[in-house]
Protein backbone atom coordinates (compact mmCIF):
# COMPACT_ATOMS: atom_id res chain seq x y z
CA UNK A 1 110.20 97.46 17.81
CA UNK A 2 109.84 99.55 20.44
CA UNK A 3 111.52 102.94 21.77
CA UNK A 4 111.41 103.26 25.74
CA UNK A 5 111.22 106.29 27.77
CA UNK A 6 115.49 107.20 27.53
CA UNK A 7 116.94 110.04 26.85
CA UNK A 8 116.12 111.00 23.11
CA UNK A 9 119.35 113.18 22.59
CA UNK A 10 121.88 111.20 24.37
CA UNK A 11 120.24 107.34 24.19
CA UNK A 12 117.95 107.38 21.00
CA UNK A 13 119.32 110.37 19.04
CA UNK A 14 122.78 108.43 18.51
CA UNK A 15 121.53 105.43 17.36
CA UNK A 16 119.13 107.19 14.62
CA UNK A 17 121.76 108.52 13.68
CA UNK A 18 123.73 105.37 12.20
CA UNK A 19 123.36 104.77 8.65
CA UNK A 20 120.43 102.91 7.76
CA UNK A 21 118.70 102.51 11.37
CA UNK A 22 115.93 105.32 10.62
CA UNK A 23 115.37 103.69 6.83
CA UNK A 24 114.80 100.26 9.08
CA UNK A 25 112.46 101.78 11.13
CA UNK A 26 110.63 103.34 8.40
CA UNK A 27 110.40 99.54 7.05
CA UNK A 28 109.04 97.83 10.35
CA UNK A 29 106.08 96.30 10.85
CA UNK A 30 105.27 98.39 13.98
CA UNK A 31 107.01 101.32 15.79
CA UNK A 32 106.20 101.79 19.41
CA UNK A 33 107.72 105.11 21.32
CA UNK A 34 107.30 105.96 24.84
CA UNK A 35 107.99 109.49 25.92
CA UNK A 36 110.35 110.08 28.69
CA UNK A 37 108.42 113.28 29.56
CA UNK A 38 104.98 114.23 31.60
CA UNK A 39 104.68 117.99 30.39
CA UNK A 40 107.70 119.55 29.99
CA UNK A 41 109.52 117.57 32.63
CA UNK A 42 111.53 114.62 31.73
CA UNK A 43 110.70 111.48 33.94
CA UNK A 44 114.61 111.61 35.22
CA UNK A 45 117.55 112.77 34.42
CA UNK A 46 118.85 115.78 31.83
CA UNK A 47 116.77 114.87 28.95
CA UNK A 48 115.13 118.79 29.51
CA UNK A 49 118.41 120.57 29.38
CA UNK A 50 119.89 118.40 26.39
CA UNK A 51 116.82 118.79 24.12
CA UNK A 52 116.57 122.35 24.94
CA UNK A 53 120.51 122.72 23.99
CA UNK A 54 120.02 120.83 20.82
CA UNK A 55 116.94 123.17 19.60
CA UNK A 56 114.58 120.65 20.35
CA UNK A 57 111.27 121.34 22.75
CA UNK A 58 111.32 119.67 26.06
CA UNK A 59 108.05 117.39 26.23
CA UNK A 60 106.69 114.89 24.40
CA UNK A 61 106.08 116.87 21.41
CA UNK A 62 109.36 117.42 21.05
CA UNK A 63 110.19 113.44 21.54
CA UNK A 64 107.78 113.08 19.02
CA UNK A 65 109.23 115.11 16.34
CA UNK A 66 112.20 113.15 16.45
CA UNK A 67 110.40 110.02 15.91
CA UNK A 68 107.63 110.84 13.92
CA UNK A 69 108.71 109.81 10.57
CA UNK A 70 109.02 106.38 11.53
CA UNK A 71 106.85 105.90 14.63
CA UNK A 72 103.79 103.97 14.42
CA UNK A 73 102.16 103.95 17.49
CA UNK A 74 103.02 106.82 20.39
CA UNK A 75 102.74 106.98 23.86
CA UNK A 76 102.57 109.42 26.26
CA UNK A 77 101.80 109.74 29.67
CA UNK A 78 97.88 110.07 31.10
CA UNK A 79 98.96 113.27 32.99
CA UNK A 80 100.54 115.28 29.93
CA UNK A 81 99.02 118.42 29.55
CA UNK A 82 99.34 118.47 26.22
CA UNK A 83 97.99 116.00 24.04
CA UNK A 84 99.82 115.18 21.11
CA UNK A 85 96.59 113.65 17.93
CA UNK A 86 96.93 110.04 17.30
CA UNK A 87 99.30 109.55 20.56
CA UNK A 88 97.95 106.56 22.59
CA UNK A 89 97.40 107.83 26.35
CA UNK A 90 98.99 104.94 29.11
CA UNK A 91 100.08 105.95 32.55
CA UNK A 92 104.06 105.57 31.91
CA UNK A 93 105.49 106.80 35.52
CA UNK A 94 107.04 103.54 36.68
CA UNK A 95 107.36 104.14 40.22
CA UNK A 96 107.42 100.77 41.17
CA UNK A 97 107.63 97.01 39.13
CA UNK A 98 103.58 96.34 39.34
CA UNK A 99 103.15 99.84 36.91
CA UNK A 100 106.14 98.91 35.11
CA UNK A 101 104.69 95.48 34.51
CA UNK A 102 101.16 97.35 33.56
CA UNK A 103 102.95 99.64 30.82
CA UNK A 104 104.88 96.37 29.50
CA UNK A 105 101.47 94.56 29.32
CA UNK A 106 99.73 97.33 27.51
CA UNK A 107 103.34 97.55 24.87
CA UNK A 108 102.74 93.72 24.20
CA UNK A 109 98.99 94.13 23.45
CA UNK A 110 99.72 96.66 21.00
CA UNK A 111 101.99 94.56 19.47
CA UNK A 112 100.61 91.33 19.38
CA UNK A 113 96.91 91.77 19.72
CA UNK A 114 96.56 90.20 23.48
């Protein structure tokens, strides 16, 4: 399973939110999450504003504390400040279809070992 880079209050947060999806999680094999932020800047659009209006910390660590009781394996960007322990490090700006390509590459290894 994995969690891309969207919006965690407006794409992910909704979907936790449906009975049983977070127990499901919990139960998987392997949880991948990518954070939609570098710092404390979301890659695009409002994520900042809506996390910050829902109480929640603009950055990957707060990403992370909405997934971290059923995350496995997180990523966050290379050029995040701060490091969040046990978060796997993968340059996750996809400016263009090659990087996106690398970061997809680097998702299936995790999952399948090649």
């Amino acid at each position: 399973m994995v969690i891309g880079p969207s919006n965690p209050v407006t794409s992910i947060s909704p979907i936790l939110e449906c009975a049983g999806v977070r127990e499901a999680l919990r139960r998987h094999r392997r949880v991948i999450a990518v954070s939609p932020f570098i710092g404390d800047a979301p890659v695009s659009g409002p994520a900042a504003a809506l996390m910050r209006a829902s109480g929640r910390e603009p950055s990957s660590a707060g990403t992370f504390g909405l997934y971290e009781d059923f995350v496995d394996v997180f990523i966050q960007d290379t050029r995040d400040p701060v490091e969040i322990e046990g978060a796997l490090r993968l340059d996750t700006l996809m400016v263009y279809r090659g990087k996106s390509l690398d970061l997809a590459k680097s998702i299936v290894t995790l999952i399948y070992g090649y």
